[in-house]
N, C-alpha and C. Protein backbone atom coordinates (compact mmCIF):
# COMPACT_ATOMS: atom_id res chain seq x y z
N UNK A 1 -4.43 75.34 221.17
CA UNK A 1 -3.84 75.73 219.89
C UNK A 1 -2.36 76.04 220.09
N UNK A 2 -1.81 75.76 218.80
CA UNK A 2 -0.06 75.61 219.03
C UNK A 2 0.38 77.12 218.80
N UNK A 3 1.11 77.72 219.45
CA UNK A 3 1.48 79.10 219.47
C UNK A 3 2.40 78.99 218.23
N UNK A 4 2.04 80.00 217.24
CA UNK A 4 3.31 80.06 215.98
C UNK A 4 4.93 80.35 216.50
N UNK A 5 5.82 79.98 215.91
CA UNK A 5 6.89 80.16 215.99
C UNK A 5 7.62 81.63 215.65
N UNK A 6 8.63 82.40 216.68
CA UNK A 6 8.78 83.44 216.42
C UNK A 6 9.67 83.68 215.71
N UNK A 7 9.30 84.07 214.10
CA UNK A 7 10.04 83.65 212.91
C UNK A 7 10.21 85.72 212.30
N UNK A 8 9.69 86.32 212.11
CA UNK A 8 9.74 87.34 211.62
C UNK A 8 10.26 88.31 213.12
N UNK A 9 11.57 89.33 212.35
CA UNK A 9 12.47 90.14 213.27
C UNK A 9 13.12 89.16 214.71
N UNK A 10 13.15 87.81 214.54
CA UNK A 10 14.00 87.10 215.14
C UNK A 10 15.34 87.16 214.57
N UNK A 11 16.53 87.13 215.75
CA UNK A 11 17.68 86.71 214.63
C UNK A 11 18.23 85.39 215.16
N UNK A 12 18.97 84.99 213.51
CA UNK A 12 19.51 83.36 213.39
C UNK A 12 20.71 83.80 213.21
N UNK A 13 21.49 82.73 213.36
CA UNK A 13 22.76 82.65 212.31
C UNK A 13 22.85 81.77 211.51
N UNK A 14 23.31 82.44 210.23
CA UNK A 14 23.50 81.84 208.74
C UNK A 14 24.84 80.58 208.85
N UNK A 15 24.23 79.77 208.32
CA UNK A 15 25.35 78.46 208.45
C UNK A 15 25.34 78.05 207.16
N UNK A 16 24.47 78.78 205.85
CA UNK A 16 25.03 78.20 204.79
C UNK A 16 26.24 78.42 203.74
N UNK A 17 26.32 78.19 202.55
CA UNK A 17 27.29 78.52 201.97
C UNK A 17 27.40 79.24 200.61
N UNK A 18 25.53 79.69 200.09
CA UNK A 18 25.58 81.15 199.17
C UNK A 18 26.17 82.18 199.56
N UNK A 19 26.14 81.90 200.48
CA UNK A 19 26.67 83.81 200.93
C UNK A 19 27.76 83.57 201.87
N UNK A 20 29.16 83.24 201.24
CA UNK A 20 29.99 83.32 202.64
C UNK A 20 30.53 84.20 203.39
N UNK A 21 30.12 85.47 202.85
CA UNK A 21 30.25 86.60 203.77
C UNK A 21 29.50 86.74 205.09
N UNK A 22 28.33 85.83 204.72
CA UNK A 22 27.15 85.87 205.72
C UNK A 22 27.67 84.40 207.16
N UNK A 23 28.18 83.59 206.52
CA UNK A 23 28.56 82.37 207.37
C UNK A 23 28.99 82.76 208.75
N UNK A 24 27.90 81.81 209.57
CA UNK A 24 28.13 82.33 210.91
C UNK A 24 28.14 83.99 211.69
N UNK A 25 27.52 84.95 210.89
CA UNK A 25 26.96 85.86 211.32
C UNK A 25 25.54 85.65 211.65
N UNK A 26 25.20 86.51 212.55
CA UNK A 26 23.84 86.75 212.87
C UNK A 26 23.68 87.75 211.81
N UNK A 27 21.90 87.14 211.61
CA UNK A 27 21.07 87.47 210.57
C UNK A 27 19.78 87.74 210.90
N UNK A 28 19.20 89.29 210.47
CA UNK A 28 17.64 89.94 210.98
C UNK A 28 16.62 88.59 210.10
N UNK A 29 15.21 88.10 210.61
CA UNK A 29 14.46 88.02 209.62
C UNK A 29 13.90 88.58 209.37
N UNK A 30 13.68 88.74 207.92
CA UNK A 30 12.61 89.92 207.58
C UNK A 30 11.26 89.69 206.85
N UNK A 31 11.54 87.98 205.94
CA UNK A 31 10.00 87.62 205.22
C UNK A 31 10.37 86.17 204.66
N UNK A 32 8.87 85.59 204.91
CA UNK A 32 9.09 84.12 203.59
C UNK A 32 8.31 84.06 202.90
N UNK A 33 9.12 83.71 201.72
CA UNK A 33 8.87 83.52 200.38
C UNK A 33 8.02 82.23 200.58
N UNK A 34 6.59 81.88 200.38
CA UNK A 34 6.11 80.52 200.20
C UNK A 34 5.68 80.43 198.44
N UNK A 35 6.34 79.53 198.47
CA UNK A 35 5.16 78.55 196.50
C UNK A 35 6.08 78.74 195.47
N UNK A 36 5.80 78.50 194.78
CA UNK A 36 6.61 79.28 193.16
C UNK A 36 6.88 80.67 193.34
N UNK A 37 8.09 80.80 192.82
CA UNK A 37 8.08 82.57 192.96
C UNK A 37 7.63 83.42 191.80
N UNK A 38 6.93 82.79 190.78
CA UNK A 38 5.84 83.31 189.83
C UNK A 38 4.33 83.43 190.60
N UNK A 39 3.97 82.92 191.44
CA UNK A 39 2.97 83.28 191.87
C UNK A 39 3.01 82.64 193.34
N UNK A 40 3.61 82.78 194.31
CA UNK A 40 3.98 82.40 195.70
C UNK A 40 3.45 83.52 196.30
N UNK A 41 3.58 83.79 197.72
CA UNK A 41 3.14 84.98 198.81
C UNK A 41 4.34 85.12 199.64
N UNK A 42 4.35 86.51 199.64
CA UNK A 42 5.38 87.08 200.85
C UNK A 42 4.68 86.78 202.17
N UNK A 43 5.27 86.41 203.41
CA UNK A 43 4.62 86.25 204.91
C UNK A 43 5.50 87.12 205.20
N UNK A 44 5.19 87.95 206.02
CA UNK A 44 5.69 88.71 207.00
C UNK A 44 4.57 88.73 208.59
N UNK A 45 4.42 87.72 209.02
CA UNK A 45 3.13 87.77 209.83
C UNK A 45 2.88 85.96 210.11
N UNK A 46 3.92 86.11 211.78
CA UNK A 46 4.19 84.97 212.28
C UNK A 46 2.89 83.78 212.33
N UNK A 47 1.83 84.38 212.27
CA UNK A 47 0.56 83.88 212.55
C UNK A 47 0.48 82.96 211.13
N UNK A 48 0.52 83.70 209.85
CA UNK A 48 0.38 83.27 208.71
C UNK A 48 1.78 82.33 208.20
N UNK A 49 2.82 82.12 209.03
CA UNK A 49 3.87 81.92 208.26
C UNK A 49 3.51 80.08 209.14
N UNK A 50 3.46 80.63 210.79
CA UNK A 50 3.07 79.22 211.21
C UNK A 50 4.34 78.56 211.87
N UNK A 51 4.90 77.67 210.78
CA UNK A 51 6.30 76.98 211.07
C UNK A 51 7.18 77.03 209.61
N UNK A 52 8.11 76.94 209.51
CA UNK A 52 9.38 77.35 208.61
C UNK A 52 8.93 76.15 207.80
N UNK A 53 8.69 76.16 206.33
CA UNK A 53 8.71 74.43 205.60
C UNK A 53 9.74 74.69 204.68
N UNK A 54 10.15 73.44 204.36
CA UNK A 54 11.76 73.03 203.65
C UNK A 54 11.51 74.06 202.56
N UNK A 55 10.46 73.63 201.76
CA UNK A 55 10.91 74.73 200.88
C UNK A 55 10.75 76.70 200.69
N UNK A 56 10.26 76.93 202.27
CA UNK A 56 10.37 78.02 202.24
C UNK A 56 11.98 78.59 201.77
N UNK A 57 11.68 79.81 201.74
CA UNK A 57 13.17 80.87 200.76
C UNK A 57 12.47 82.30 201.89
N UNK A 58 13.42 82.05 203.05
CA UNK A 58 13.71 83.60 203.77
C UNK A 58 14.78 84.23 203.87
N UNK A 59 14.07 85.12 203.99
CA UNK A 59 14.51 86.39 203.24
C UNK A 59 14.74 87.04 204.86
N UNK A 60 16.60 87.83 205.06
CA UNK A 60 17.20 87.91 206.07
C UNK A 60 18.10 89.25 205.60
N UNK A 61 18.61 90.13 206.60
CA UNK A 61 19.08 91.24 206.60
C UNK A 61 20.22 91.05 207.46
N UNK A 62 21.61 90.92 206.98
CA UNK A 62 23.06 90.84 208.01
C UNK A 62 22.85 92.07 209.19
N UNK A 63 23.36 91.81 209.86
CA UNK A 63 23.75 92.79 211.19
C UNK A 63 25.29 93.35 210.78
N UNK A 64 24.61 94.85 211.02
CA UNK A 64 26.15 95.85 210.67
C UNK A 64 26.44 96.61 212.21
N UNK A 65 27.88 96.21 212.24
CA UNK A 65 28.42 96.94 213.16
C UNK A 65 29.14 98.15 212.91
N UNK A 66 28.08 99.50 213.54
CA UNK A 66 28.93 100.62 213.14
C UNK A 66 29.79 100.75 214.06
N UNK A 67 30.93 102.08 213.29
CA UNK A 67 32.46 102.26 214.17
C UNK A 67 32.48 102.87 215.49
N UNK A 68 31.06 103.27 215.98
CA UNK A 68 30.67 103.19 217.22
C UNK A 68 30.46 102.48 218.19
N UNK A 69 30.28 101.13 217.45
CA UNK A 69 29.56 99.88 218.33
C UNK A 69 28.08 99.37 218.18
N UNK A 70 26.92 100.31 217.21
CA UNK A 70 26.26 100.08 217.35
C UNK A 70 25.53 99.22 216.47
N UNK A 71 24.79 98.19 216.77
CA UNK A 71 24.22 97.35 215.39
C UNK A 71 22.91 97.36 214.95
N UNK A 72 23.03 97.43 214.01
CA UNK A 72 21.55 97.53 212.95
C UNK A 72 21.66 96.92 212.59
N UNK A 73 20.39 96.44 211.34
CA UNK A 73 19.76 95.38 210.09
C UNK A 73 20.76 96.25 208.79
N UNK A 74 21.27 95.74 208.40
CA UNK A 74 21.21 95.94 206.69
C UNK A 74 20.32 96.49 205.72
N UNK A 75 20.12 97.24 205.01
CA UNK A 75 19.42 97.72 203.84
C UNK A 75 19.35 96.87 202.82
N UNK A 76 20.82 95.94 203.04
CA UNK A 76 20.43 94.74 201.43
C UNK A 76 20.18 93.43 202.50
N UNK A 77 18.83 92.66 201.77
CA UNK A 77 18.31 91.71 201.86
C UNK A 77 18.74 90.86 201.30
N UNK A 78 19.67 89.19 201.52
CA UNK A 78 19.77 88.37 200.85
C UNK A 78 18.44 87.25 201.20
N UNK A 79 18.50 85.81 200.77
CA UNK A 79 18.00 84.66 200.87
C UNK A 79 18.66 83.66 201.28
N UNK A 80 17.80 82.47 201.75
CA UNK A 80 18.23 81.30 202.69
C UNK A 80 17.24 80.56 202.58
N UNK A 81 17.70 79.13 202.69
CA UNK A 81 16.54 77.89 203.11
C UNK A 81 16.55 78.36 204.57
N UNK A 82 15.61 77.34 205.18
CA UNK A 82 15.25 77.27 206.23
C UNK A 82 16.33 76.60 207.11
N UNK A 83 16.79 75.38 206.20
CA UNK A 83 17.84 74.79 207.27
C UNK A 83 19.16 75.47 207.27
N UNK A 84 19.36 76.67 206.73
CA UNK A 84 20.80 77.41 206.89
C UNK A 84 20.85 78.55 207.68
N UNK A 85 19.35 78.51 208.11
CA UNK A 85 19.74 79.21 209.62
C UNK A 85 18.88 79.06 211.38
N UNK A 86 20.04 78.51 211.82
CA UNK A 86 20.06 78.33 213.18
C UNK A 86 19.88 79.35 214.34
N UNK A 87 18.58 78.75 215.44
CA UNK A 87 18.95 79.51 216.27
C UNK A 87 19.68 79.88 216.89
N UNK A 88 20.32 80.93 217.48
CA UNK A 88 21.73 80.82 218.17
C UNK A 88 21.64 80.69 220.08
N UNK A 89 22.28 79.92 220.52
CA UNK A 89 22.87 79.61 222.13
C UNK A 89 22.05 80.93 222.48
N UNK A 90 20.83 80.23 223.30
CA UNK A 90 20.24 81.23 224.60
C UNK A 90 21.94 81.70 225.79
């Protein structure tokens, strides 16, 4: 059996262009949106999510650098396709 992909609290970087504040920052994941969003399911639960499909809509938290140095997730959650965010260079 194919091991799921480690998609939830991985981080990517955002390469698209809704959010250009977000471009080329690293980005927390936090959930995907699958189906219509009138009646679709939140995944948070790599097992259930599986592999990323085109039309998933995840849902990602910017990385804040405090004036200490230290980085956290964000409190505001934006959205993303799947193909606007990349894993980043092991």
């Amino acid at each position: 059996m194919k091991q799921p992909q480690h998609i939830i609290g991985s981080t990517r970087i955002y390469t698209g262009d809704s959010h250009p504040w977000a471009k080329g920052q690293p980005v927390l994941i936090r959930a995907v949106h699958r189906g219509d969003p009138d009646d679709g399911v939140i995944l948070t639960d790599d097992l259930l999510i599986g592999e990323l499909q085109p039309d998933d809509i995840v849902e990602f938290l910017p990385h804040i650098t405090e004036p200490d140095g230290t980085v956290r997730p964000s409190w505001v959650a934006s959205d993303a396709r799947p193909d606007e965010l990349q894993i980043p260079p092991a």
